[in-house]
N, C-alpha and C. Protein backbone atom coordinates (compact mmCIF):
# COMPACT_ATOMS: atom_id res chain seq x y z
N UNK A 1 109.45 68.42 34.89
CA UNK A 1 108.67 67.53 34.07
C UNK A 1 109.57 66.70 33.16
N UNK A 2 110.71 66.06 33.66
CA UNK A 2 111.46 65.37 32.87
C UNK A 2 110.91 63.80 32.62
N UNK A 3 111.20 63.05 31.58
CA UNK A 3 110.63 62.31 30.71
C UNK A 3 111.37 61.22 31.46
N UNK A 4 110.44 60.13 31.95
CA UNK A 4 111.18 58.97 32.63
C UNK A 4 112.25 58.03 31.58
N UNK A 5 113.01 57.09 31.68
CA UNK A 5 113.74 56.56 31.00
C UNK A 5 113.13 55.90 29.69
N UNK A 6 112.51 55.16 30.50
CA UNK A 6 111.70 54.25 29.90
C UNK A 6 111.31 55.08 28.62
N UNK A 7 110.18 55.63 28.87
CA UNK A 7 109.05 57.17 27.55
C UNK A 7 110.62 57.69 26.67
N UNK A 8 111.32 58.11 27.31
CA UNK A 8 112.47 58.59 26.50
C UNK A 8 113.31 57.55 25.69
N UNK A 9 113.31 55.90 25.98
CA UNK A 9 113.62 55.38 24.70
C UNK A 9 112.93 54.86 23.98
N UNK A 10 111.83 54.92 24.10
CA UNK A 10 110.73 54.60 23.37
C UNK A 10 110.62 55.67 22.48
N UNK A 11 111.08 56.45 22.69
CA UNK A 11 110.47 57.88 21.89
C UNK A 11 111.58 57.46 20.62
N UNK A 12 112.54 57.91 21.31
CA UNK A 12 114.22 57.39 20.52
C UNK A 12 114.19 56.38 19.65
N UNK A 13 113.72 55.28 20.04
CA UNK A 13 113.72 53.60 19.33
C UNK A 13 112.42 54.41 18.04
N UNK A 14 111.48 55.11 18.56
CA UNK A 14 109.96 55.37 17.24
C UNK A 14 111.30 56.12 16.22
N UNK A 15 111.29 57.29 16.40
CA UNK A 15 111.94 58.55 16.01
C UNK A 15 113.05 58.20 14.93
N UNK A 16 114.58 57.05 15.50
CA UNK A 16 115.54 57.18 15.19
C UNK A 16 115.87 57.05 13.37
N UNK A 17 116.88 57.28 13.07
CA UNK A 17 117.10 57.45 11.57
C UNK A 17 118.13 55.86 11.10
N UNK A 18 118.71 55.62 12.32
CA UNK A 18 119.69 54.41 12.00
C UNK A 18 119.97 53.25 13.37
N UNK A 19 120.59 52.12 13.05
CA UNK A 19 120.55 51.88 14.83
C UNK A 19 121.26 52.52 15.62
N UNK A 20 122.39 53.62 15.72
CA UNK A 20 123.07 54.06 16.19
C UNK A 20 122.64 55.28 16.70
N UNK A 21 121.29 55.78 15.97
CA UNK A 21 120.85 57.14 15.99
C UNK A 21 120.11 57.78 17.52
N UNK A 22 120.68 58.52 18.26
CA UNK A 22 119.73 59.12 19.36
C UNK A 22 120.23 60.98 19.34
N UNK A 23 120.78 61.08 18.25
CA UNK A 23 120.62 62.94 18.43
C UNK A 23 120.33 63.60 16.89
N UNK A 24 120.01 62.84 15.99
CA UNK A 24 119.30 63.02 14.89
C UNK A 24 117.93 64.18 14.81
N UNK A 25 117.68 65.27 14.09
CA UNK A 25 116.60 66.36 14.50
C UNK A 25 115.65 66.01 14.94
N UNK A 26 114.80 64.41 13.99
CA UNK A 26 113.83 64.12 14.04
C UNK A 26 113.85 63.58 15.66
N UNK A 27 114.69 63.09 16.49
CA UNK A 27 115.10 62.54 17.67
C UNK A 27 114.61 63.78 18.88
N UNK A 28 115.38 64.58 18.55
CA UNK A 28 115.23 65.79 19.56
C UNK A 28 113.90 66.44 19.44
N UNK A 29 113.75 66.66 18.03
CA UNK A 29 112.24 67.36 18.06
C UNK A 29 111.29 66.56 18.45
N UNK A 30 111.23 65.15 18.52
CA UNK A 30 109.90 64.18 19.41
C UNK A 30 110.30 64.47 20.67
N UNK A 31 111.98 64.26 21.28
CA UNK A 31 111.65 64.61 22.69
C UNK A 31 111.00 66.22 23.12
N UNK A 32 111.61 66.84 22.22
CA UNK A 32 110.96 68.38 22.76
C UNK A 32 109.43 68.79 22.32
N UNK A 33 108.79 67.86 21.55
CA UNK A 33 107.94 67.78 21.81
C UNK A 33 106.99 67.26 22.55
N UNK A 34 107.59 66.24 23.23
CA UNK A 34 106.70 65.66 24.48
C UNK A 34 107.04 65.96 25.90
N UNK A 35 108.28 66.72 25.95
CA UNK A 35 108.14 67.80 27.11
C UNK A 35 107.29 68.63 26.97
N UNK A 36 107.55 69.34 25.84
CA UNK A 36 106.35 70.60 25.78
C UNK A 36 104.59 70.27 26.21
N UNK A 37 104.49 69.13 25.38
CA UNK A 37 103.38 69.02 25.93
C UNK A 37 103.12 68.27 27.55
N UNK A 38 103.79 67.50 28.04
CA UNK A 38 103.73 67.72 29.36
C UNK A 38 103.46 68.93 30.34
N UNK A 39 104.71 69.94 29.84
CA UNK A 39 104.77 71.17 30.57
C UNK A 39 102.91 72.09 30.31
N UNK A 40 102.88 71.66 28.80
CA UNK A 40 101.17 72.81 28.87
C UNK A 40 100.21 72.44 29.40
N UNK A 41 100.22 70.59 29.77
CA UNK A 41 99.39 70.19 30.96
C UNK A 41 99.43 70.59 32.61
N UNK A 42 100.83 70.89 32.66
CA UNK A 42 101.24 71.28 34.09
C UNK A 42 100.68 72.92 34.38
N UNK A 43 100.85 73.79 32.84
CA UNK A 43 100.27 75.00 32.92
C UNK A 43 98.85 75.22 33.03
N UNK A 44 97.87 74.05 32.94
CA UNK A 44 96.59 73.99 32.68
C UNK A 44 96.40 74.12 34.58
N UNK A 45 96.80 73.28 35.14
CA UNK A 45 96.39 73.13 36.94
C UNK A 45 97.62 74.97 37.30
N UNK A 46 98.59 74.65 36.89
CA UNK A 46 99.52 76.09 37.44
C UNK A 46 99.70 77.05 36.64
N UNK A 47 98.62 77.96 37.21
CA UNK A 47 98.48 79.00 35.80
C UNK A 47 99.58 80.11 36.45
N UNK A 48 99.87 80.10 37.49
CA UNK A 48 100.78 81.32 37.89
C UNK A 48 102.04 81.13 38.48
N UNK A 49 102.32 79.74 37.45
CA UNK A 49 103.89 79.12 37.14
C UNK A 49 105.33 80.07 36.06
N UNK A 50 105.37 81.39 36.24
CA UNK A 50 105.82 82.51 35.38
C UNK A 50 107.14 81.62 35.11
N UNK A 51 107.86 80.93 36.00
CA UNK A 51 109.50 80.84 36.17
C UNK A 51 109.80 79.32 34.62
N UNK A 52 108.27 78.86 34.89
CA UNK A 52 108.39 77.26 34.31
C UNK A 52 108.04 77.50 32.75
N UNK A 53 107.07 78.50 32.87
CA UNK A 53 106.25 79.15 31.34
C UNK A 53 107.74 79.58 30.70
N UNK A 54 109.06 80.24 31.43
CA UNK A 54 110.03 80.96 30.70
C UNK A 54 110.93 79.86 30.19
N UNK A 55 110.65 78.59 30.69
CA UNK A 55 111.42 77.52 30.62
C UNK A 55 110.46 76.81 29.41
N UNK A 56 109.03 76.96 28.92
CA UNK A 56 108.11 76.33 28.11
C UNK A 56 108.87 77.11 26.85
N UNK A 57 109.03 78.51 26.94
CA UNK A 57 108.95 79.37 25.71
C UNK A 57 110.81 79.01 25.05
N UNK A 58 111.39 78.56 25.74
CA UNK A 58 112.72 78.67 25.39
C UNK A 58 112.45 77.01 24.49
N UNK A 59 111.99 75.94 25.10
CA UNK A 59 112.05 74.93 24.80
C UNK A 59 111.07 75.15 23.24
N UNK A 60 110.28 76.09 23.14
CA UNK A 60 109.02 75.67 22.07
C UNK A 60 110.41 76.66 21.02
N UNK A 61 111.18 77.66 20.80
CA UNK A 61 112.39 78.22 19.84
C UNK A 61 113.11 76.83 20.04
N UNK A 62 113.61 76.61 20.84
CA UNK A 62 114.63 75.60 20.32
C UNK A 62 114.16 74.29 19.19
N UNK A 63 112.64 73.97 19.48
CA UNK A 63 111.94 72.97 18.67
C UNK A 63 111.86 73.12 17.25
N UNK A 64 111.55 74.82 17.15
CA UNK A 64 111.05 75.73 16.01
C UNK A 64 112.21 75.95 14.98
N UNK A 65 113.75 76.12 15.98
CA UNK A 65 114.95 75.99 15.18
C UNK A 65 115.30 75.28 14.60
N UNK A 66 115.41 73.75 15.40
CA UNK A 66 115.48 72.39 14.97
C UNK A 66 114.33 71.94 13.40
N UNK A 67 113.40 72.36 13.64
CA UNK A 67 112.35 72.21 12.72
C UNK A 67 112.57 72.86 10.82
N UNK A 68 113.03 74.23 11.64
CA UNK A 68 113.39 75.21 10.43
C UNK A 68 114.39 74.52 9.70
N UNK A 69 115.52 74.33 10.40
CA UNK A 69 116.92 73.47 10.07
C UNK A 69 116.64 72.14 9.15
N UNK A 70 115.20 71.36 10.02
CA UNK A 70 114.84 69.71 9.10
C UNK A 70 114.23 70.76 7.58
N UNK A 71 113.67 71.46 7.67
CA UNK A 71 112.46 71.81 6.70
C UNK A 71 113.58 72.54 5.62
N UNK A 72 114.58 72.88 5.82
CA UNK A 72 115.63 73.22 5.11
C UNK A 72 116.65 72.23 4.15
N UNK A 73 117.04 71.63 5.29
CA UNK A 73 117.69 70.19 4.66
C UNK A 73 117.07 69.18 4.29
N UNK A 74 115.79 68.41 4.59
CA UNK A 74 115.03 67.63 4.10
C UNK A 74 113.09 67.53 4.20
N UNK A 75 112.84 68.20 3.15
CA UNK A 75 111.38 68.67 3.59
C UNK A 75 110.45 67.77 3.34
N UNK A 76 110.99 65.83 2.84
CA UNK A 76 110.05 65.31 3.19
C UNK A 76 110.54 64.94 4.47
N UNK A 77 111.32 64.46 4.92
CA UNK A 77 111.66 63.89 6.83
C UNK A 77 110.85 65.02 7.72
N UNK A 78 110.68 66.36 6.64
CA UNK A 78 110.32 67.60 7.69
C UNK A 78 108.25 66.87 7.69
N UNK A 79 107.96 66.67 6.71
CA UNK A 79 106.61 66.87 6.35
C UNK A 79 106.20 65.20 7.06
N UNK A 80 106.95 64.29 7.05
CA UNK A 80 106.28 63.14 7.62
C UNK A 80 106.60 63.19 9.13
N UNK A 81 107.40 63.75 9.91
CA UNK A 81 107.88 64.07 11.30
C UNK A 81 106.31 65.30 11.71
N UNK A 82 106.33 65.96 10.97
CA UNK A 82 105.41 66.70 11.52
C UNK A 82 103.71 66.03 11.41
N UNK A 83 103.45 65.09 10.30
CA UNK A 83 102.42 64.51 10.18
C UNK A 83 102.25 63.18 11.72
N UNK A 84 103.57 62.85 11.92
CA UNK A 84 103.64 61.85 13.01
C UNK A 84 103.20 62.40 13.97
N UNK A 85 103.89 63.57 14.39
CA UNK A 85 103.65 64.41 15.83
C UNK A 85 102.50 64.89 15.93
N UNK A 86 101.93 65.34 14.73
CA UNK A 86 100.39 66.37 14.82
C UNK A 86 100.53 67.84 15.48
N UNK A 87 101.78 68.31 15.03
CA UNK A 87 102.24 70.04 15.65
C UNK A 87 102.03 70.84 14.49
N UNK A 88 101.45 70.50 13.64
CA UNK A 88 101.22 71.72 12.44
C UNK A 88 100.37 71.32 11.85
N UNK A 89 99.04 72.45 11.82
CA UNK A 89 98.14 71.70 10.68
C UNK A 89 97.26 72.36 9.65
């Protein structure tokens, strides 16, 4: 379920912090959040996808790390990133 070019700089160009910016938290956590939700649509038709679900759960910690890390170092970038996305409410 990888993110065509196109969706992935669009995401990048919304997200970024500077013009130079494409690995910034707020950057990674929109892309890993729109894999994720791809992937829980794919789990909705393939419910007995075990191998892809182990690949959902690794991606949703790595998001959660990244997140912890923004909400640490800057908890308004943390609080308007999460109001953008709609992942906490």
């Amino acid at each position: 379920m990888a993110l065509l070019r196109e969706e992935k700089q669009q995401i990048i160009n919304h997200f970024k912090t500077s013009e130079l910016d494409t690995g910034s938290s707020e950057v990674q956590i929109a892309l890993l959040t729109f894999r994720i939700k791809a992937l829980t649509e794919h789990f909705k038709e393939n419910k007995k996808d075990f191998h892809g679900r182990l690949g959902l759960v690794k991606l949703v910690n790595r998001r959660r790390k990244l997140l912890d890390y923004l909400k640490r170092s800057s908890s308004e970038r943390y609080t308007t990133l999460i109001k953008e996305l709609g992942i906490r409410k």
